[in-house]
C-alpha atoms as a PDB file:
ATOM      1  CA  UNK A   1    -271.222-115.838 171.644  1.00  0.00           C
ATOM      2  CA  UNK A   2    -269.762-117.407 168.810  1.00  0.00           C
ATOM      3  CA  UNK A   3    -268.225-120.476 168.715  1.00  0.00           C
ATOM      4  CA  UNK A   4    -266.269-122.636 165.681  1.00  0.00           C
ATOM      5  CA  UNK A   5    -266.957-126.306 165.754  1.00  0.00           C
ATOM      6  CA  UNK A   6    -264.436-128.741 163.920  1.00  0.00           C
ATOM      7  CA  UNK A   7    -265.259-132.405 163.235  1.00  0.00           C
ATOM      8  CA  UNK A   8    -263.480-135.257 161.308  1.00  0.00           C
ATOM      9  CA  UNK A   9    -260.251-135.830 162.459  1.00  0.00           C
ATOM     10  CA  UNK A  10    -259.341-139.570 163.250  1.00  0.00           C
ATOM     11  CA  UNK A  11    -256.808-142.493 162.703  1.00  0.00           C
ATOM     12  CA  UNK A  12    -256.515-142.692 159.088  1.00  0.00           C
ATOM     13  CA  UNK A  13    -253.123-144.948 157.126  1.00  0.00           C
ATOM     14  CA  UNK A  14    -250.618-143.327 155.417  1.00  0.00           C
ATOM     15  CA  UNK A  15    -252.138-142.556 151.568  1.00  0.00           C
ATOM     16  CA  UNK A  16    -255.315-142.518 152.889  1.00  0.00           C
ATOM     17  CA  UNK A  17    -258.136-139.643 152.924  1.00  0.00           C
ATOM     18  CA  UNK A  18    -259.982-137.418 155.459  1.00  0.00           C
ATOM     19  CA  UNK A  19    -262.502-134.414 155.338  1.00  0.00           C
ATOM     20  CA  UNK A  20    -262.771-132.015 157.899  1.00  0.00           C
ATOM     21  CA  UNK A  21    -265.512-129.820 158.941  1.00  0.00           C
ATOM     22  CA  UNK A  22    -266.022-126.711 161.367  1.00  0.00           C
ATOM     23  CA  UNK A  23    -269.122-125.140 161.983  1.00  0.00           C
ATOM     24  CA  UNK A  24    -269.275-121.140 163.073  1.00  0.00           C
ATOM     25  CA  UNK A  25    -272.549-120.865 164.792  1.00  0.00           C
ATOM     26  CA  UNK A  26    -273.682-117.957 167.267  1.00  0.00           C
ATOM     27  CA  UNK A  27    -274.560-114.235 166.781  1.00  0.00           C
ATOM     28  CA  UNK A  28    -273.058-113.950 163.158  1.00  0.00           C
ATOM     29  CA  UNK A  29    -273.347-111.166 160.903  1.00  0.00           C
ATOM     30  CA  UNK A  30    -270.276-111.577 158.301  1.00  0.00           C
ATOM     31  CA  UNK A  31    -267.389-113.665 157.975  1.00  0.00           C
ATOM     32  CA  UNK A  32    -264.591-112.739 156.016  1.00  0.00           C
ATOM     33  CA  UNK A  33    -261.556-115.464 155.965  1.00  0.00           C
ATOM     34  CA  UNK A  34    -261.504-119.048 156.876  1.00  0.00           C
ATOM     35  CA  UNK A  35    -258.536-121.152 157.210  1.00  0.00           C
ATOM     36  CA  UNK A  36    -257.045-124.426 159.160  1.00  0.00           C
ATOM     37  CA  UNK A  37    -254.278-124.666 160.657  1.00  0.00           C
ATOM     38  CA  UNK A  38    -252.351-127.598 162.627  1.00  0.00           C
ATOM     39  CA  UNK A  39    -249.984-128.007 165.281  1.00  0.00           C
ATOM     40  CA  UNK A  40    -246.917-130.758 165.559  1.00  0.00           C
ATOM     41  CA  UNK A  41    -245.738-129.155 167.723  1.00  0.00           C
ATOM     42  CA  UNK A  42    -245.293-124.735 166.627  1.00  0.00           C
ATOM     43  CA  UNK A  43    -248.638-123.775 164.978  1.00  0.00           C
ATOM     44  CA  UNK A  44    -248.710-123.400 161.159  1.00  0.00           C
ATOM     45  CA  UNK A  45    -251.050-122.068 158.581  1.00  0.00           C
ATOM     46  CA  UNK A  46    -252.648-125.343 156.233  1.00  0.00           C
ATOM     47  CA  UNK A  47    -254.968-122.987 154.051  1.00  0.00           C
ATOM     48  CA  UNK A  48    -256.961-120.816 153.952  1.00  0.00           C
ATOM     49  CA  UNK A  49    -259.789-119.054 151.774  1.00  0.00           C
ATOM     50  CA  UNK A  50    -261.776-115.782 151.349  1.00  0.00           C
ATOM     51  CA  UNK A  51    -265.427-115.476 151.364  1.00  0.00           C
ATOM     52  CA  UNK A  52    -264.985-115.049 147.696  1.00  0.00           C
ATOM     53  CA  UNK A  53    -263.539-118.035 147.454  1.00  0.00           C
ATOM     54  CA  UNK A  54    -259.940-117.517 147.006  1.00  0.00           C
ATOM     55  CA  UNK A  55    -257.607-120.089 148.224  1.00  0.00           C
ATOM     56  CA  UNK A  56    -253.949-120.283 149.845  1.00  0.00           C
ATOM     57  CA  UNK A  57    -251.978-123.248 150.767  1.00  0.00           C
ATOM     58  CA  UNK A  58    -248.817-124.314 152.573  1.00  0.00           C
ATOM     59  CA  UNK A  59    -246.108-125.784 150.139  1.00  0.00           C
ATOM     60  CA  UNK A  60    -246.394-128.936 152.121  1.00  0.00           C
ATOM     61  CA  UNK A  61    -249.869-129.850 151.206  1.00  0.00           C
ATOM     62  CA  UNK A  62    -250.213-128.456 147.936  1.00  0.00           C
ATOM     63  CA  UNK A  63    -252.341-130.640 145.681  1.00  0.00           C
ATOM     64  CA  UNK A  64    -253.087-133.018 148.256  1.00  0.00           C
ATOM     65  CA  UNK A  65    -255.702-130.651 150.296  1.00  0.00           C
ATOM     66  CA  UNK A  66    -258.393-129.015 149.097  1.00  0.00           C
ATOM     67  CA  UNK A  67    -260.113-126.192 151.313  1.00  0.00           C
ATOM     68  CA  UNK A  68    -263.525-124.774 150.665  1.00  0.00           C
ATOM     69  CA  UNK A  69    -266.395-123.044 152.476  1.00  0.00           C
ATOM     70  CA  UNK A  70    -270.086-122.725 152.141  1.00  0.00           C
ATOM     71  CA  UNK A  71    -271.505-119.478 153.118  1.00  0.00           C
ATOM     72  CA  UNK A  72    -275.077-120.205 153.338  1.00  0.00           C
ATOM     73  CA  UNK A  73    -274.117-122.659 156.406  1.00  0.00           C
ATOM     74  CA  UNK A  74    -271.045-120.668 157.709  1.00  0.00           C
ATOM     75  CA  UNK A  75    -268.905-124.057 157.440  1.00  0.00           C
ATOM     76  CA  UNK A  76    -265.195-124.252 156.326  1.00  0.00           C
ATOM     77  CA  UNK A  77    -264.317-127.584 154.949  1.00  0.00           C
ATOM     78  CA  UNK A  78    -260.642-129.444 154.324  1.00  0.00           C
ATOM     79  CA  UNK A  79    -260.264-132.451 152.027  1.00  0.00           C
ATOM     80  CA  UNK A  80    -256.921-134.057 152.543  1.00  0.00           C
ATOM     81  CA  UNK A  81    -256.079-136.964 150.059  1.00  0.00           C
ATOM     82  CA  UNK A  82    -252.437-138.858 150.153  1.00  0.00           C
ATOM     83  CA  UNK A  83    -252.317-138.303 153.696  1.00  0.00           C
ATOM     84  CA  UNK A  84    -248.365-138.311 154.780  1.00  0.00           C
ATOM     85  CA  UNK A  85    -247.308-139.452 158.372  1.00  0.00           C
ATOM     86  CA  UNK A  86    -245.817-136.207 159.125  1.00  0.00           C
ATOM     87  CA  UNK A  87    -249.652-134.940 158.646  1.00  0.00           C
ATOM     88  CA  UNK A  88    -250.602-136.115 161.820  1.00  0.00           C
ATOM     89  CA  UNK A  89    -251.048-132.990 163.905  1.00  0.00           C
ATOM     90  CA  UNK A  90    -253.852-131.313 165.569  1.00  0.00           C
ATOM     91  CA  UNK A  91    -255.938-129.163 163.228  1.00  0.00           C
ATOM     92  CA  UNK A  92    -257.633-125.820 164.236  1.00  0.00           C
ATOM     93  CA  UNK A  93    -260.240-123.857 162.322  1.00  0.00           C
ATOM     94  CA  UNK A  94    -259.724-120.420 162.239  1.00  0.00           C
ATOM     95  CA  UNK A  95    -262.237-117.250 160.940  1.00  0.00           C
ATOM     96  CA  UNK A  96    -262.492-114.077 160.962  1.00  0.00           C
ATOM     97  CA  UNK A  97    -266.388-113.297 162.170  1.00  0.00           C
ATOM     98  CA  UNK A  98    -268.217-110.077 162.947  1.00  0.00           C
ATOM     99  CA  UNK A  99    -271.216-110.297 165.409  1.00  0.00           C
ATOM    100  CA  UNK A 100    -272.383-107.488 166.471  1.00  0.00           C
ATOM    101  CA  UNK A 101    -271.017-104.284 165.834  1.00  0.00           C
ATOM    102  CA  UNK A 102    -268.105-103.196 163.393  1.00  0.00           C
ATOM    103  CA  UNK A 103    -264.862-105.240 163.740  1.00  0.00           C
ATOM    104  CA  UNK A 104    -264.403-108.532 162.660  1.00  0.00           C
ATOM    105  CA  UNK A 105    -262.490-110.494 165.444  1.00  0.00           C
ATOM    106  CA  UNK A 106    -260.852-113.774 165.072  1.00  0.00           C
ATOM    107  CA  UNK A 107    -262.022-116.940 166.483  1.00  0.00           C
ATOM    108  CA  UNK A 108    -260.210-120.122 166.669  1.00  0.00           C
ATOM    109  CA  UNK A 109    -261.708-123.646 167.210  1.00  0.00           C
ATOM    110  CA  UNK A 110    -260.665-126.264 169.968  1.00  0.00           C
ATOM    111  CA  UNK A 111    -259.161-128.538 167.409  1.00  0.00           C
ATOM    112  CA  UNK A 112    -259.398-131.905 166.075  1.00  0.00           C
ATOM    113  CA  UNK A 113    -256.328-134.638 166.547  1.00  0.00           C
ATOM    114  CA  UNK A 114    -255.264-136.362 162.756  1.00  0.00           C
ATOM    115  CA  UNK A 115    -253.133-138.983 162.937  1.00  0.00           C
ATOM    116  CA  UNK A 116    -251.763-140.825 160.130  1.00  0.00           C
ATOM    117  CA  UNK A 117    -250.035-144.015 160.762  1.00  0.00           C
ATOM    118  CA  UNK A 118    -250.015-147.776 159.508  1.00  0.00           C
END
């Protein structure tokens, strides 16, 4: 059973700064891609980033978030710096994780609410 964590979210003022965490813990052999993504309200990639460390980002949050993952601990992490009001969305972890066996199946977390207001 495997099972992605997030943590961090909160109330936070426009400009301001929050890191989020997620956590993959369970029968893991390999994971290959991590990413966030929020919804406000359709569903929309933030960023994401290979096990090797390569990184993608929506235009919206370009240099303002910063994603990165450590390996040894199976944890995806997103820094977000000059938080914007339209920011405020619910933010899902996503990975791709094989367990047992071959295929590496996607996994999504249960989210954690950002909201950015004054």
């Amino acid at each position: 059973q495997v099972q992605l964590v997030e943590s961090g979210g909160g109330l936070v003022q426009p400009g301001g700064s929050l890191r989020l965490s997620c956590a993959a813990s369970g029968i893991i052999n390999s994971i290959g891609d991590m990413g966030w993504y929020r919804q406000a309200p359709g569903r929309e990639l933030v960023a994401t980033i290979t096990r090797a460390g390569n990184t993608r980002y929506a235009d919206s949050v370009k240099g303002r978030f910063t994603i990165s993952r450590n390996n040894a601990n199976n944890t995806v992490y997103l820094q977000m710096n000059t938080l914007k009001p339209e920011d405020t969305a619910v933010y899902y972890c996503n990975a791709y994780i094989r367990s047992t066996g071959y295929v590496y199946d996607n996994y999504w977390g249960k989210g954690t609410l950002v909201t950015v207001s004054s």
